[in-house]
N, C-alpha and C. Protein backbone atom coordinates (compact mmCIF):
# COMPACT_ATOMS: atom_id res chain seq x y z
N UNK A 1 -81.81 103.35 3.84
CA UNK A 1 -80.61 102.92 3.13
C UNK A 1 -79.51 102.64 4.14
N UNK A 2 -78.49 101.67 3.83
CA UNK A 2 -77.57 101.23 4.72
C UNK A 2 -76.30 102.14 4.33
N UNK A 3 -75.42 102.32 4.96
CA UNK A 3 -74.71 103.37 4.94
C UNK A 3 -73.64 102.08 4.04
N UNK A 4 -72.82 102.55 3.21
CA UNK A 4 -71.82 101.75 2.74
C UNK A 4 -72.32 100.94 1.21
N UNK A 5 -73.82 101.08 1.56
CA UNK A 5 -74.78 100.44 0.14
C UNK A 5 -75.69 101.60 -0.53
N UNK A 6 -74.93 101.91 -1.98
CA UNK A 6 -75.69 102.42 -2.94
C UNK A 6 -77.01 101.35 -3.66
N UNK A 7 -78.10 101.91 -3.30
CA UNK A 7 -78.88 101.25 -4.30
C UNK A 7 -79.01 101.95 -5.82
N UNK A 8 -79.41 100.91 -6.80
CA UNK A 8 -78.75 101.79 -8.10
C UNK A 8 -80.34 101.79 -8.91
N UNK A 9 -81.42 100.80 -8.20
CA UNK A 9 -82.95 101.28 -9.25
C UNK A 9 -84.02 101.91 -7.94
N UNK A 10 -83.42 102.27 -7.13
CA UNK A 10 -84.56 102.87 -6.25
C UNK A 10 -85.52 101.75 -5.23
N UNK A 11 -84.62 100.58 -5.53
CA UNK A 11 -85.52 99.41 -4.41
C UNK A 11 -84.79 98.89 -3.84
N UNK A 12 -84.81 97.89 -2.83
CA UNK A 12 -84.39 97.59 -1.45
C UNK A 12 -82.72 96.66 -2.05
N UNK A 13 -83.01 96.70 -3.20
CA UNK A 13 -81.66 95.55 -3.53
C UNK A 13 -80.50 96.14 -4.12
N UNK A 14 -79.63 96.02 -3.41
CA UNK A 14 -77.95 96.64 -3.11
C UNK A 14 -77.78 96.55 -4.51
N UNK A 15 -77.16 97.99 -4.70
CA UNK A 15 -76.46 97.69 -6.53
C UNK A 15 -74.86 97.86 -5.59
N UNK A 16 -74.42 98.21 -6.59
CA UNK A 16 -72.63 98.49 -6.36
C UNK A 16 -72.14 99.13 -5.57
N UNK A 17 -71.47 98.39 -4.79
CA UNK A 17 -71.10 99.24 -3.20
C UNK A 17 -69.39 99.17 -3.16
N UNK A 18 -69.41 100.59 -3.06
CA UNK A 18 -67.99 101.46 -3.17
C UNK A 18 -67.60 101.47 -1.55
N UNK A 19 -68.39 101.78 -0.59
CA UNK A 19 -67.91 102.20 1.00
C UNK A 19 -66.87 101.54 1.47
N UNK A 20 -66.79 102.29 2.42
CA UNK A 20 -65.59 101.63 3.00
C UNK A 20 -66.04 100.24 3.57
N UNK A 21 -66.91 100.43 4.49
CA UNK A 21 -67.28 99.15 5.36
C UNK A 21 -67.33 97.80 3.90
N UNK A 22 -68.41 98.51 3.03
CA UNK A 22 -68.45 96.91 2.35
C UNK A 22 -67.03 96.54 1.43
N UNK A 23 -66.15 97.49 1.20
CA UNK A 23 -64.63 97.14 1.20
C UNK A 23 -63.99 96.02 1.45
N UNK A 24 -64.29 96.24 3.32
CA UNK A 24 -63.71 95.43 4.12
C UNK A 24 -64.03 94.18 4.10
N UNK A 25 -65.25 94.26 3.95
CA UNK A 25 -66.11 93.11 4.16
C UNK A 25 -65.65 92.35 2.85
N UNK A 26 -65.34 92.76 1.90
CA UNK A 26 -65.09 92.42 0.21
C UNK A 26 -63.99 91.72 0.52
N UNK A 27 -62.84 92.39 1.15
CA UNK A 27 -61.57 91.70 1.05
C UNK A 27 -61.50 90.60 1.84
N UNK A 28 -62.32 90.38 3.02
CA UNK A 28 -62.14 89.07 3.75
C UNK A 28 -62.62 88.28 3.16
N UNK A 29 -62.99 88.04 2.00
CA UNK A 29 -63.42 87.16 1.61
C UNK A 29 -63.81 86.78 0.22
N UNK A 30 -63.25 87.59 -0.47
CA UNK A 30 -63.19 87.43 -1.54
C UNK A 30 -61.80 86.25 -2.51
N UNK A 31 -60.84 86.31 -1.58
CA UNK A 31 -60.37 85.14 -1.92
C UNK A 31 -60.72 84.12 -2.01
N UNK A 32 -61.67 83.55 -0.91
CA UNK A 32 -62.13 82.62 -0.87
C UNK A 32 -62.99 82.02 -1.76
N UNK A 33 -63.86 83.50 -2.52
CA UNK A 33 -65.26 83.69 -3.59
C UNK A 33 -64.13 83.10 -4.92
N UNK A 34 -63.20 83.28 -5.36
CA UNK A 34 -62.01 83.52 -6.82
C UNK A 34 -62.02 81.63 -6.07
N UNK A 35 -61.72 81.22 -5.16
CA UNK A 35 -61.43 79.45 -5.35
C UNK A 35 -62.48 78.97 -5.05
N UNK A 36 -63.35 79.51 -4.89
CA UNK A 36 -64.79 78.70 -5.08
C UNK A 36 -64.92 78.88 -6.86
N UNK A 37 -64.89 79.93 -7.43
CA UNK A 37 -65.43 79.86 -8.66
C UNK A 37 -64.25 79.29 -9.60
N UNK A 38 -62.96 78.94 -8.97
CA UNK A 38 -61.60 78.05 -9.63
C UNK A 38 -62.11 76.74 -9.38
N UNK A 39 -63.03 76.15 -8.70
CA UNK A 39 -63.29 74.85 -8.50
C UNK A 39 -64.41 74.24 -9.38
N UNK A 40 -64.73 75.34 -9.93
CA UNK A 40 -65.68 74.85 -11.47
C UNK A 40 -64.88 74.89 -12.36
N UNK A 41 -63.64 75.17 -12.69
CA UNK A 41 -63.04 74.77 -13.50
C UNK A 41 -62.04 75.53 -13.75
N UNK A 42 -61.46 75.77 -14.65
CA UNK A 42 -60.52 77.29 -14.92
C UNK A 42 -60.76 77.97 -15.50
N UNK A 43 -59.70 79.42 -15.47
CA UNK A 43 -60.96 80.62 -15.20
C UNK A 43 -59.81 81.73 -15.58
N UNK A 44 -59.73 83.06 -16.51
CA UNK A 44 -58.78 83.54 -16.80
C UNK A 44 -58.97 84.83 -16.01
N UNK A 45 -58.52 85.90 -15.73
CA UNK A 45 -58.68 86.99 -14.64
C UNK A 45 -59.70 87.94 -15.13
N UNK A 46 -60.09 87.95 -16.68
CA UNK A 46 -61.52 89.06 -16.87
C UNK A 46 -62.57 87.85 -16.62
N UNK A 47 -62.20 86.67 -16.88
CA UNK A 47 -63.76 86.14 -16.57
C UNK A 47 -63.92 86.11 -15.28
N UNK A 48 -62.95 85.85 -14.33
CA UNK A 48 -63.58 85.75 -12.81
C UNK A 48 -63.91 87.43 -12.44
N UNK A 49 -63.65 88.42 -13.07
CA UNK A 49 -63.90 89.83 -12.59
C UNK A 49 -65.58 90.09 -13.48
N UNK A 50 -65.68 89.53 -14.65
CA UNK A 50 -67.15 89.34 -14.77
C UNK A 50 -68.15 88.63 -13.84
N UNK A 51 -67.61 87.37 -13.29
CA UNK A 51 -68.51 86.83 -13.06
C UNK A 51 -68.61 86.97 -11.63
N UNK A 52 -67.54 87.71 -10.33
CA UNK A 52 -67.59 88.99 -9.91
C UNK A 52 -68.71 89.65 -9.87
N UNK A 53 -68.81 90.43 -11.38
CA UNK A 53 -69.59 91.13 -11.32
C UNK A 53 -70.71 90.89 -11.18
N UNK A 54 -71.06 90.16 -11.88
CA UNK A 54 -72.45 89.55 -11.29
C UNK A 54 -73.09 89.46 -9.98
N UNK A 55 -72.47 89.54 -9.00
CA UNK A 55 -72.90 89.64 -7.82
C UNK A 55 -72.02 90.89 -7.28
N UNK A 56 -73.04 92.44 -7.26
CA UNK A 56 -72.62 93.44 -6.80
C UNK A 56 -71.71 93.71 -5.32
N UNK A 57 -72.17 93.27 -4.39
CA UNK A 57 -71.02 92.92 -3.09
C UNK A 57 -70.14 92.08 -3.37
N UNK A 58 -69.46 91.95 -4.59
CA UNK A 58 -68.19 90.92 -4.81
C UNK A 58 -67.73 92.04 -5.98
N UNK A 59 -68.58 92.74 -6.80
CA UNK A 59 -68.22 93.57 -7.85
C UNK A 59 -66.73 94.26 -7.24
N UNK A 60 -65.36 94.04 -8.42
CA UNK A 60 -64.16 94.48 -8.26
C UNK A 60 -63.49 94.65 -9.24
N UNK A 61 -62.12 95.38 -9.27
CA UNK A 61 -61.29 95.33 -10.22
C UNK A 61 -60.17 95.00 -10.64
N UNK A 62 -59.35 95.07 -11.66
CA UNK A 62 -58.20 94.17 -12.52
C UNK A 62 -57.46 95.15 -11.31
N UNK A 63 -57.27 96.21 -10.81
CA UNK A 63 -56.37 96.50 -9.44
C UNK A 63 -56.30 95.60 -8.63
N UNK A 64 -57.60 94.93 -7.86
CA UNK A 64 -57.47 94.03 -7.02
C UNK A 64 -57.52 92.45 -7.53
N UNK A 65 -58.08 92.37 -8.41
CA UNK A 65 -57.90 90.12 -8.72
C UNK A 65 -56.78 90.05 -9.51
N UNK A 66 -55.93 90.91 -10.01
CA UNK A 66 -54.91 90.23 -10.62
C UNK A 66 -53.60 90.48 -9.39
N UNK A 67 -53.90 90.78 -8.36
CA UNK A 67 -52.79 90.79 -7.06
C UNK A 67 -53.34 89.82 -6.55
N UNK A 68 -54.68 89.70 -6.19
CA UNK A 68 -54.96 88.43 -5.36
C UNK A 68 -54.83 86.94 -6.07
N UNK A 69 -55.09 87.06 -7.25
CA UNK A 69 -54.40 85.35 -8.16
C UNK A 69 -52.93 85.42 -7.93
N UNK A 70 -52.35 86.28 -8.17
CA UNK A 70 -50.96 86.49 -8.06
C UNK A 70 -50.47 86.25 -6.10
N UNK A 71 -50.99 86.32 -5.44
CA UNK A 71 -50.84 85.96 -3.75
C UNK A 71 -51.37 84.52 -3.63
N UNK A 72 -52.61 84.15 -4.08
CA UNK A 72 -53.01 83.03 -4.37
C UNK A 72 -52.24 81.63 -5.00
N UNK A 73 -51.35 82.42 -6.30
CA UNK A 73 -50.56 81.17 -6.89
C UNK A 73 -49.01 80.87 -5.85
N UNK A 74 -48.94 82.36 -5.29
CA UNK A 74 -46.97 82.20 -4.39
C UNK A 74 -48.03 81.57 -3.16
N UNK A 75 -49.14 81.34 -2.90
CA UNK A 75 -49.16 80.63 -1.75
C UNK A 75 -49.45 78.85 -2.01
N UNK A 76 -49.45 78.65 -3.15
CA UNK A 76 -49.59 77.76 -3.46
C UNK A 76 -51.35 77.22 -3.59
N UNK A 77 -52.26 77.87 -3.68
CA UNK A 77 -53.83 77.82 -3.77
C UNK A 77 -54.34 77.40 -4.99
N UNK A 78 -53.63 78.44 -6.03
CA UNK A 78 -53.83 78.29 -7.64
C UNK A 78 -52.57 77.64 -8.24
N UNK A 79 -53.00 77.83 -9.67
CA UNK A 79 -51.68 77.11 -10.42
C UNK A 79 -52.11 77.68 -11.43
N UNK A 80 -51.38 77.95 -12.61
CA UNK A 80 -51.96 79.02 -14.03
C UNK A 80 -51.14 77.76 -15.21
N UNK A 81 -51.55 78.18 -16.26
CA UNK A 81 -51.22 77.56 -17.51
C UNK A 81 -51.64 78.53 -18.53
N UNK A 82 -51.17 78.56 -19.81
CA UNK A 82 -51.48 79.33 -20.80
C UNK A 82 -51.63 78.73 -21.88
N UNK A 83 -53.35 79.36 -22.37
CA UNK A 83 -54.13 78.56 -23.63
C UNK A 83 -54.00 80.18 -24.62
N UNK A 84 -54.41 79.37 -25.70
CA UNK A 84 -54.51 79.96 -26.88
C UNK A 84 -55.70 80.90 -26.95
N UNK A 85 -55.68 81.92 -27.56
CA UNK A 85 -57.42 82.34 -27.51
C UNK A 85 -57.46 82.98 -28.96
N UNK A 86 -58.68 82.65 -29.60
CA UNK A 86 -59.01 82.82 -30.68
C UNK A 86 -59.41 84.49 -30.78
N UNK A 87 -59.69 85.23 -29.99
CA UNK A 87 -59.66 86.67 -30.32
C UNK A 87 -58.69 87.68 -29.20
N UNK A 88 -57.39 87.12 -29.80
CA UNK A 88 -55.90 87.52 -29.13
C UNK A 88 -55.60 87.05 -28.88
N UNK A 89 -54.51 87.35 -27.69
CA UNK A 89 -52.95 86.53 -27.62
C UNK A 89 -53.54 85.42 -26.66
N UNK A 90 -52.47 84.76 -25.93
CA UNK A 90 -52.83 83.66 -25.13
C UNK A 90 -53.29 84.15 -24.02
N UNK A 91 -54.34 83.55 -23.29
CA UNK A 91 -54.62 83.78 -21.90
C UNK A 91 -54.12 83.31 -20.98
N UNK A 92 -53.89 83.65 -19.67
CA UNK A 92 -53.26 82.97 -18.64
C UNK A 92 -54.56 82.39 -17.44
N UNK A 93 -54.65 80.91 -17.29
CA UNK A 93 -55.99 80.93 -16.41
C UNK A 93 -55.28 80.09 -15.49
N UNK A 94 -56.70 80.18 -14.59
CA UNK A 94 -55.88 79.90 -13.01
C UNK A 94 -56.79 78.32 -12.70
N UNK A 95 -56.29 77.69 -11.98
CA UNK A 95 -57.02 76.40 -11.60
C UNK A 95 -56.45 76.44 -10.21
N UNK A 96 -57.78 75.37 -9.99
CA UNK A 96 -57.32 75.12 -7.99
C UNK A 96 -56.21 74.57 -8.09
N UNK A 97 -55.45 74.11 -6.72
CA UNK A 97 -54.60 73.57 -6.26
C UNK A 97 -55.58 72.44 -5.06
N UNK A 98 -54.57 71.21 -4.88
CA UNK A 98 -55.19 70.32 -3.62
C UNK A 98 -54.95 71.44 -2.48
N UNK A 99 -54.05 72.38 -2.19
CA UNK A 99 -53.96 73.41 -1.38
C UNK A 99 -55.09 74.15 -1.24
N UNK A 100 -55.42 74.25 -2.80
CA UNK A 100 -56.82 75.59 -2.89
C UNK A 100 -57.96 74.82 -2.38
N UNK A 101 -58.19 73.35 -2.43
CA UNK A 101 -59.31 73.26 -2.30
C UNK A 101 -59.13 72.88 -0.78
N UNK A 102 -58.43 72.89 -0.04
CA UNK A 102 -58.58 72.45 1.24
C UNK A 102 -58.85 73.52 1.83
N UNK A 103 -58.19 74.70 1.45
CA UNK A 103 -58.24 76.33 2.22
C UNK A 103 -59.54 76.37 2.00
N UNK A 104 -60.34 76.12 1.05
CA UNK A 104 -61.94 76.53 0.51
C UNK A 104 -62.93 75.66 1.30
N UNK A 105 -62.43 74.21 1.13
CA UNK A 105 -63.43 73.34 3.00
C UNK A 105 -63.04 73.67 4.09
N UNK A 106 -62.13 74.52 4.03
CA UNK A 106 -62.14 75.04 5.40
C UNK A 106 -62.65 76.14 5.68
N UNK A 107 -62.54 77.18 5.05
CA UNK A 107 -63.82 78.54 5.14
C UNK A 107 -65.01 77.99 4.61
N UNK A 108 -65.42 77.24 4.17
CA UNK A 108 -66.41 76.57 3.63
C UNK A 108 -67.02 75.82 5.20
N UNK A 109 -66.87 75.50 5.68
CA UNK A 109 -66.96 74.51 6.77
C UNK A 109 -67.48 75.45 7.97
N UNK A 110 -66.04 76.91 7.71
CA UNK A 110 -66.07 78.01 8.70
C UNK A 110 -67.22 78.67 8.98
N UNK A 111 -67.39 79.00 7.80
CA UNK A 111 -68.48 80.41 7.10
C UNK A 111 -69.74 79.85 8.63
N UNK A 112 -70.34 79.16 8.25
CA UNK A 112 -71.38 79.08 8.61
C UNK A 112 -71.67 79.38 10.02
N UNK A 113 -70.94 78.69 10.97
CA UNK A 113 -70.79 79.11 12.67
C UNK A 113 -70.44 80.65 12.18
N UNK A 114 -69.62 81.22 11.52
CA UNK A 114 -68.69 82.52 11.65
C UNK A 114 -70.45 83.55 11.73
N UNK A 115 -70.77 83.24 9.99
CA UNK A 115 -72.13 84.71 9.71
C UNK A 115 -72.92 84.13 10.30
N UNK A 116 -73.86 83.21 11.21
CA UNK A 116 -74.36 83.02 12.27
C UNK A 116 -74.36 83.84 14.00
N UNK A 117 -72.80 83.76 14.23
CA UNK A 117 -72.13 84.55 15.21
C UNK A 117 -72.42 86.01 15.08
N UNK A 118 -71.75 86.55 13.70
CA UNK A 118 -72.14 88.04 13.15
C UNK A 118 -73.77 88.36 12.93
N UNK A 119 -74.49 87.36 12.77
CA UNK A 119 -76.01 87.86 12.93
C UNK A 119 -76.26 88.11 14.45
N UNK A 120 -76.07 86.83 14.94
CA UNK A 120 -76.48 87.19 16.65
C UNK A 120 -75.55 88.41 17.19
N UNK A 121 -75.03 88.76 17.29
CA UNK A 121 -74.13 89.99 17.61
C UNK A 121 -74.60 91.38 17.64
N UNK A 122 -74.79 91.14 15.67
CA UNK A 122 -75.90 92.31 14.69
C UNK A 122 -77.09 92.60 15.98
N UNK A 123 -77.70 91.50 16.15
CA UNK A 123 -79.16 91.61 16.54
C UNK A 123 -79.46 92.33 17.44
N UNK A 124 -80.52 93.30 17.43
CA UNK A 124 -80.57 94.48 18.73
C UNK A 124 -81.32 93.06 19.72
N UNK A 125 -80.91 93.97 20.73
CA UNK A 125 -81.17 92.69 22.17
C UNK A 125 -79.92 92.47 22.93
N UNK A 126 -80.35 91.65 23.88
CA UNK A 126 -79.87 91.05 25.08
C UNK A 126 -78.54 89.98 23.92
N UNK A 127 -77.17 90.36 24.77
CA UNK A 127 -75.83 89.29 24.24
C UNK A 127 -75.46 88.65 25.27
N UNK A 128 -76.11 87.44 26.06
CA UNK A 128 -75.40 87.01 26.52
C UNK A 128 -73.78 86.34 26.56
């Protein structure tokens, strides 16, 4: 077992990880995960924390995505509007910005040289 990863059925695949390390790892980049899933369309703050959930190393809470939409919209990334909802009051949902989507081809673009770098690093052996 990896230190920082609870497995939750007894097999090799990460359930919900509380640690610190995968924390860290959560917050670098989880902004980026909220305007990738704003670029399918718009998205109100329990559905992006469901769909979040769905992928356990992104799994988080209304503590943390309703500060990060809220840092997201004063930086100009998102933009919100408010619809009607048929079981309660109005929702507030978030959509990209031409801002959001440029910040997102650009870690988008990033990512790949970046967790490449962090594998070779990882790797026991010789670093030149």
């Amino acid at each position: 077992m990896v230190p920082g990863i609870a497995s939750t059925d007894g097999g090799d695949e990460p359930g919900p990880v509380d640690g610190p390390i995968a924390t860290q790892l959560r917050k670098g980049v989880l902004e980026y995960c909220v305007l990738a899933l704003l670029r399918d369309g718009p998205r109100y703050g329990v559905e992006l924390l469901q769909e979040l959930g769905r992928h356990p190393m992104l799994a988080t809470s209304q503590g943390t995505i309703y500060p990060l939409l809220s840092r997201l919209r004063r930086a100009g990334l998102a933009d919100t509007f408010l619809r009607d909802s048929a079981s309660g009051p109005s929702r507030r949902y978030y959509t990209l910005t031409e801002a959001g989507e440029s910040a997102l081809a650009e870690f988008t673009a990033l990512w790949p040289a970046f967790r490449a770098t962090i594998d070779h690093v990882l790797a026991p052996g010789e670093h030149p």
